[in-house]
Protein backbone atom coordinates (compact mmCIF):
# COMPACT_ATOMS: atom_id res chain seq x y z
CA UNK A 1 1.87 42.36 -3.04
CA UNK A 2 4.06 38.84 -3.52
CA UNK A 3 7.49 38.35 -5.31
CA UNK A 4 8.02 34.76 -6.99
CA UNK A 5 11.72 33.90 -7.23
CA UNK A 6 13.49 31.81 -9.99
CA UNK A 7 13.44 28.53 -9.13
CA UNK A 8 10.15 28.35 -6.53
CA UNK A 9 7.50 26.28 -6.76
CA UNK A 10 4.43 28.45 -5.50
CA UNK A 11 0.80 27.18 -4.32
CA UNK A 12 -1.96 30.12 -5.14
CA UNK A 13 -4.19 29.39 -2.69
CA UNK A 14 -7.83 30.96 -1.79
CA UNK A 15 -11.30 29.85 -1.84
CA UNK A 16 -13.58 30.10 -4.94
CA UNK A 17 -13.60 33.28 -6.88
CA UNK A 18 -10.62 34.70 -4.62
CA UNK A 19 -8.87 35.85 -7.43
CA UNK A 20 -6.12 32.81 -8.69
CA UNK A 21 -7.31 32.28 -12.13
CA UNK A 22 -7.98 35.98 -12.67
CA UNK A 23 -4.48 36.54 -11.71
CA UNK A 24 -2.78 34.09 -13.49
CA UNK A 25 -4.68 35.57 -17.00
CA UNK A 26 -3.54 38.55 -15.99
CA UNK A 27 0.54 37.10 -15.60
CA UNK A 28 -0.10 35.64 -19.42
CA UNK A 29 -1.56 38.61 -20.57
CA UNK A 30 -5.14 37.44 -21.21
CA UNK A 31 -6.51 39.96 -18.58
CA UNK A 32 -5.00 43.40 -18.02
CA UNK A 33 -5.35 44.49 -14.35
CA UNK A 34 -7.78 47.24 -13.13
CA UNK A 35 -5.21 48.61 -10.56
CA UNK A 36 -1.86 47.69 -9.26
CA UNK A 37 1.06 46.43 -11.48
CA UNK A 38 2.39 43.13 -12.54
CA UNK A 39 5.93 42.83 -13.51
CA UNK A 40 8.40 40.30 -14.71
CA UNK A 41 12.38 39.96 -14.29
CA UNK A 42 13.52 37.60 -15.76
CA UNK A 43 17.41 37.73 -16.04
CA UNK A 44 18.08 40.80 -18.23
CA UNK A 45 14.57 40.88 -19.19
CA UNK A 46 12.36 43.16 -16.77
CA UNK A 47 9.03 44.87 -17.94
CA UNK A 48 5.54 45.38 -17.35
CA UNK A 49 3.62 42.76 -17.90
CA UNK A 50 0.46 44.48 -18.73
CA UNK A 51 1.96 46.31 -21.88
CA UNK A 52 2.98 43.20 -23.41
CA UNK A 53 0.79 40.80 -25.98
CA UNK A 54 -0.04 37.07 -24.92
CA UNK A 55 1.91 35.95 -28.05
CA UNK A 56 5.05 37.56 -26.46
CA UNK A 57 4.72 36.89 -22.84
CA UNK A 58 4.12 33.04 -23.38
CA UNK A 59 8.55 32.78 -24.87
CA UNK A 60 8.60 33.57 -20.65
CA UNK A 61 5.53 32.18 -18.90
CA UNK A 62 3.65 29.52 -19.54
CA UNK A 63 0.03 28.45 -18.79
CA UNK A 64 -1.81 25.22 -18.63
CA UNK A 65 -4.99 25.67 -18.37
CA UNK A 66 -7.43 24.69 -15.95
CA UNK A 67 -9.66 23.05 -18.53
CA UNK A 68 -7.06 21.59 -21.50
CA UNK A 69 -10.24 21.55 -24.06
CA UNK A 70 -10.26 25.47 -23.84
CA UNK A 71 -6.37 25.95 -24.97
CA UNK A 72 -6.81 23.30 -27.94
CA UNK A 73 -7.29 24.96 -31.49
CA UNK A 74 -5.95 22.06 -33.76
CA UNK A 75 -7.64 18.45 -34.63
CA UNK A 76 -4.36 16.53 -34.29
CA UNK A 77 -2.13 16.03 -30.94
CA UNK A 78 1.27 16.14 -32.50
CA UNK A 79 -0.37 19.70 -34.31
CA UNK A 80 -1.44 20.66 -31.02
CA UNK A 81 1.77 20.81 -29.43
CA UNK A 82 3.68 21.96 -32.79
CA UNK A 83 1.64 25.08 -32.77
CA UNK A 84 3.16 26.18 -30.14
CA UNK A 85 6.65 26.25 -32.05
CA UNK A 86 4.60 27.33 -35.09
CA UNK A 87 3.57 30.38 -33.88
CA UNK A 88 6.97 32.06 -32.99
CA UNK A 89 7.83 32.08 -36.19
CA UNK A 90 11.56 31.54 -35.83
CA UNK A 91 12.19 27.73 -35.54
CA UNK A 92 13.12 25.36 -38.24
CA UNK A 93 10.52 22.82 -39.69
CA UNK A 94 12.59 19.67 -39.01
CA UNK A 95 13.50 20.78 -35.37
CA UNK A 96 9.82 21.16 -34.89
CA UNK A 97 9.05 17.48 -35.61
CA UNK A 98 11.95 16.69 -34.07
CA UNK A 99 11.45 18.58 -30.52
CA UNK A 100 7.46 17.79 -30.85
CA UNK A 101 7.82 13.86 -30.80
CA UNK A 102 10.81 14.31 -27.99
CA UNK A 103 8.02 16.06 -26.06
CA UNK A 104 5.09 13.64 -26.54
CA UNK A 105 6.74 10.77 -25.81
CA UNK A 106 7.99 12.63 -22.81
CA UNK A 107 4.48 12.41 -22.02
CA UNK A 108 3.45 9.38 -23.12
CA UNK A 109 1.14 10.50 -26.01
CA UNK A 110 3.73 9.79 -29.17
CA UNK A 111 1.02 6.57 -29.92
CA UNK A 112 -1.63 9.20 -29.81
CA UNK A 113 0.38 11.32 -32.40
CA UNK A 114 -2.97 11.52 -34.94
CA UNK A 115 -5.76 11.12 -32.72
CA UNK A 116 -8.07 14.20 -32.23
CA UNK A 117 -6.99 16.13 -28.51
CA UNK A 118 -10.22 15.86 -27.33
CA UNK A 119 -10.84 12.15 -27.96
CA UNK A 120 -8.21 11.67 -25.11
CA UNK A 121 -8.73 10.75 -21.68
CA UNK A 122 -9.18 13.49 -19.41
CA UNK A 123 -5.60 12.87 -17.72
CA UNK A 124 -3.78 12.67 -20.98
CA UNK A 125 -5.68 16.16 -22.09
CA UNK A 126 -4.06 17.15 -18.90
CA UNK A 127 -0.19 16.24 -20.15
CA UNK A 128 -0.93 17.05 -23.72
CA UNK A 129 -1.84 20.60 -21.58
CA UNK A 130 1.40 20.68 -19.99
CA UNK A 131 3.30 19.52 -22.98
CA UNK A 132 2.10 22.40 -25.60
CA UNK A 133 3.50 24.71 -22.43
CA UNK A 134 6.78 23.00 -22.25
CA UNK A 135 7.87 22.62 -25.54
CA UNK A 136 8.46 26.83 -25.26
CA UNK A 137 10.56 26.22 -22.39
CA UNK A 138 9.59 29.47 -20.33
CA UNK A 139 11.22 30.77 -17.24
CA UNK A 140 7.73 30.40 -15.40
CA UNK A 141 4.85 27.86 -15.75
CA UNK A 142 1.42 28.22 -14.14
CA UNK A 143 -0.49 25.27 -13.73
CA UNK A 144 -4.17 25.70 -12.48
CA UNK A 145 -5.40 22.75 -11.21
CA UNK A 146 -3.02 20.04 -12.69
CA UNK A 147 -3.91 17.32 -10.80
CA UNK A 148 -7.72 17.21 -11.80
CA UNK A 149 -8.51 14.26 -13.56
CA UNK A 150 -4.88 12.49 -12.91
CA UNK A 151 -4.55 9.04 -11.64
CA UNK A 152 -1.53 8.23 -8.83
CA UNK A 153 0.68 7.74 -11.66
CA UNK A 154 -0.33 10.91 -13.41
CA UNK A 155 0.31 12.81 -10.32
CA UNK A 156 3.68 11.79 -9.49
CA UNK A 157 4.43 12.15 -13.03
CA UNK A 158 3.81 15.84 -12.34
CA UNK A 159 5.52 15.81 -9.15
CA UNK A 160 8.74 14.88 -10.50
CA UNK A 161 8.54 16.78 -13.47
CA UNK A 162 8.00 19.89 -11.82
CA UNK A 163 10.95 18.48 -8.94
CA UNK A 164 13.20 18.24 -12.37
CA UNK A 165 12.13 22.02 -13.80
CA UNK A 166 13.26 23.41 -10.53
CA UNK A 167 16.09 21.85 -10.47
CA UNK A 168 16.87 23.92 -14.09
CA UNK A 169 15.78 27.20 -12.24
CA UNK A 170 12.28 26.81 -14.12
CA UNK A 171 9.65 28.63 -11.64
CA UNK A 172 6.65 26.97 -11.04
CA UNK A 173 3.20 28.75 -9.86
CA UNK A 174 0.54 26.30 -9.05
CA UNK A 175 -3.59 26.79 -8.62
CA UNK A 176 -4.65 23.90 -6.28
CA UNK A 177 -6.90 23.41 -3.31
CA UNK A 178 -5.07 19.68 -3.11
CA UNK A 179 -3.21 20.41 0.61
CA UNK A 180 -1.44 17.52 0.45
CA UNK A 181 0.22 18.89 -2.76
CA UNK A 182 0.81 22.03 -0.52
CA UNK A 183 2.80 19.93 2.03
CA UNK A 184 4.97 17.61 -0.16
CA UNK A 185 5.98 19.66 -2.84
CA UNK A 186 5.10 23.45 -2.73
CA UNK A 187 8.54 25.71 -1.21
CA UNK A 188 6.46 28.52 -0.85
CA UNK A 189 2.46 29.72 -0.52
CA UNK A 190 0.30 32.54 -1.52
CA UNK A 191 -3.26 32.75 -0.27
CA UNK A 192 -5.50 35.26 -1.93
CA UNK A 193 -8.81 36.36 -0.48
CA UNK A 194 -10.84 39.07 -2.22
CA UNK A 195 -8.34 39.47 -4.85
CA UNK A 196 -5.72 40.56 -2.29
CA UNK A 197 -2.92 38.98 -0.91
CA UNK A 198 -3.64 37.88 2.85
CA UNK A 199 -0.31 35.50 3.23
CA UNK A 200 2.90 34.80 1.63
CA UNK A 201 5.41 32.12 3.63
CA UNK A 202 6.28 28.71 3.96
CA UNK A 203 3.66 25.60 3.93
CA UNK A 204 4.25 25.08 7.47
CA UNK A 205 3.59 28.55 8.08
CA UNK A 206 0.41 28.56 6.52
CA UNK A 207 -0.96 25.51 8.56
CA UNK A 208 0.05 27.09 11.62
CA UNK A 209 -1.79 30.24 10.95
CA UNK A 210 -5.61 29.40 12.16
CA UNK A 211 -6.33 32.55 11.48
CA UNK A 212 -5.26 32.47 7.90
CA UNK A 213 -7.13 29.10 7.21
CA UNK A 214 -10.57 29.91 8.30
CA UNK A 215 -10.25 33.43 6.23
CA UNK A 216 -9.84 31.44 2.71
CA UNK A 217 -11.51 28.43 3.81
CA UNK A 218 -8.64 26.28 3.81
CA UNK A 219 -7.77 22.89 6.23
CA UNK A 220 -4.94 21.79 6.99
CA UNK A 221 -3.27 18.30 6.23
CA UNK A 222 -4.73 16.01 8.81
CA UNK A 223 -1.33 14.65 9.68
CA UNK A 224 -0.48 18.26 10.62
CA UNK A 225 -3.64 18.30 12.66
CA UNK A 226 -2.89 15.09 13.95
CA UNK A 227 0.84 15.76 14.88
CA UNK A 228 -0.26 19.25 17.09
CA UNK A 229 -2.63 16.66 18.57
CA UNK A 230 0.08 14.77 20.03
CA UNK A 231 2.66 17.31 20.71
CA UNK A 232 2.39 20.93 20.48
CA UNK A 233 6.61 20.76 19.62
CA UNK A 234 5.39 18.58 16.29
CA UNK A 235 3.86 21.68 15.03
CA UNK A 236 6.41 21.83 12.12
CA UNK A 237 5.49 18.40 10.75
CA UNK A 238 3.54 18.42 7.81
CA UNK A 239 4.25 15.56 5.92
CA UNK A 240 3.76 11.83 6.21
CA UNK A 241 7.35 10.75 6.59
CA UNK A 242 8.28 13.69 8.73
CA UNK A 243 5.63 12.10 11.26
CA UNK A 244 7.16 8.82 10.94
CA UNK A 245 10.31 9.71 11.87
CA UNK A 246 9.04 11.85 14.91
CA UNK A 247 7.65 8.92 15.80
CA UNK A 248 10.46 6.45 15.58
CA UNK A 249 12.77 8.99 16.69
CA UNK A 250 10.65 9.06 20.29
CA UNK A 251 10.29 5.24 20.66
């Protein structure tokens, strides 16, 4: 079992066909799980998550797919991220236009207002993705695979905008096999293998654990690998600038 608390940004980790993608259809309510439990708290709000309806469960968690073209349903890219409003029933046409452009020109696709979703590059799919998610503003957001198909300045894009929904308490789960992700941004890691889970800790905790690593086929960073190389005592370092400093701070 594995708790996610407010505010965490989570790597699901595992090889192929461990389990991530089956478990985060399962958190949104797409799958129902054939044993075990999934629950949600979230503030006064606790129940199970398996009882509840997709349509319900996405006010709280989010998902962004791992292949955009399978969540689009509309022909237009401002329609694509209104229907998201649209379907909750409950919110005002002219605050829908309104918080729809806010959120496309977020993400750089205002211009792109009228073209067809699929007609856009594969890294602006991706945003347009993680924009219909948004707009609901839910207390969790999964992202599987977010950095497929991203360009550097995609990718820090999503760096700091997931650095900017923690700091508003938003929880963020992400499916990745990028370890470099892992060590720069992720607070915490779960590693699944088999459908179970076979770690939950820290990033550095994870690369130290050769035993964990071989069982889900994962590496670790190469600066890490490089850093133990030197100095057993560096084990901690996982990250680029940590090494630099380790560095300076011995010459």
């Amino acid at each position: 079992s594995a708790r996610i608390g407010k505010g965490e940004i989570v790597a699901l980790l595992g090889s192929n066909g461990s389990g991530k993608t089956t478990l985060a259809k399962i958190l949104v309510g797409l799958l129902k799980p054939t044993a075990g439990r999934a629950r949600a708290n979230f503030g006064n709000q606790s129940f199970d998550i398996a009882k509840n309806s997709p349509k319900s469960l996405c006010r709280y968690i989010g998902y962004s797919f791992q292949n955009p073209e399978h969540q689009f349903v509309t022909e237009k890219v401002f329609d694509e991220v209104a229907f998201s409003l649209q379907v909750q029933n409950h919110t005002p046409e002219d605050e829908i236009v309104k918080r729809t452009n806010t959120m496309l020109d977020t993400f750089g696709l205002l211009e792109f207002s009228n073209e067809h979703p699929l007609s856009l590059s594969m890294g602006q799919k991706r945003r347009l993705s993680i924009a219909t998610v948004l707009i609901l503003e839910p207390v969790m957001i999964i992202f599987d695979e977010p950095m497929t198909g991203q360009d550097k300045r995609g990718t820090d894009y999503i760096i700091d905008l997931v650095q900017k929904l923690r700091e508003k308490g938003t929880t963020s789960l992400f499916i990745t096999h990028d370890m470099h992700f892992v060590a720069d941004v992720a607070t915490s890691v779960i590693v699944l293998d088999g459908g179970r889970v076979i770690f939950r800790g820290t990033p550095q905790l994870l690369f130290n654990s050769s035993e964990t690593l071989a069982r889900a086929s994962l590496a670790d960073p190469m600066i890490h690998r490089l850093a133990c190389r030197l100095d057993p005592s560096l084990s901690g370092i996982i990250r680029v600038g940590e090494f630099y400093d380790a560095i300076e701070a011995v010459i």
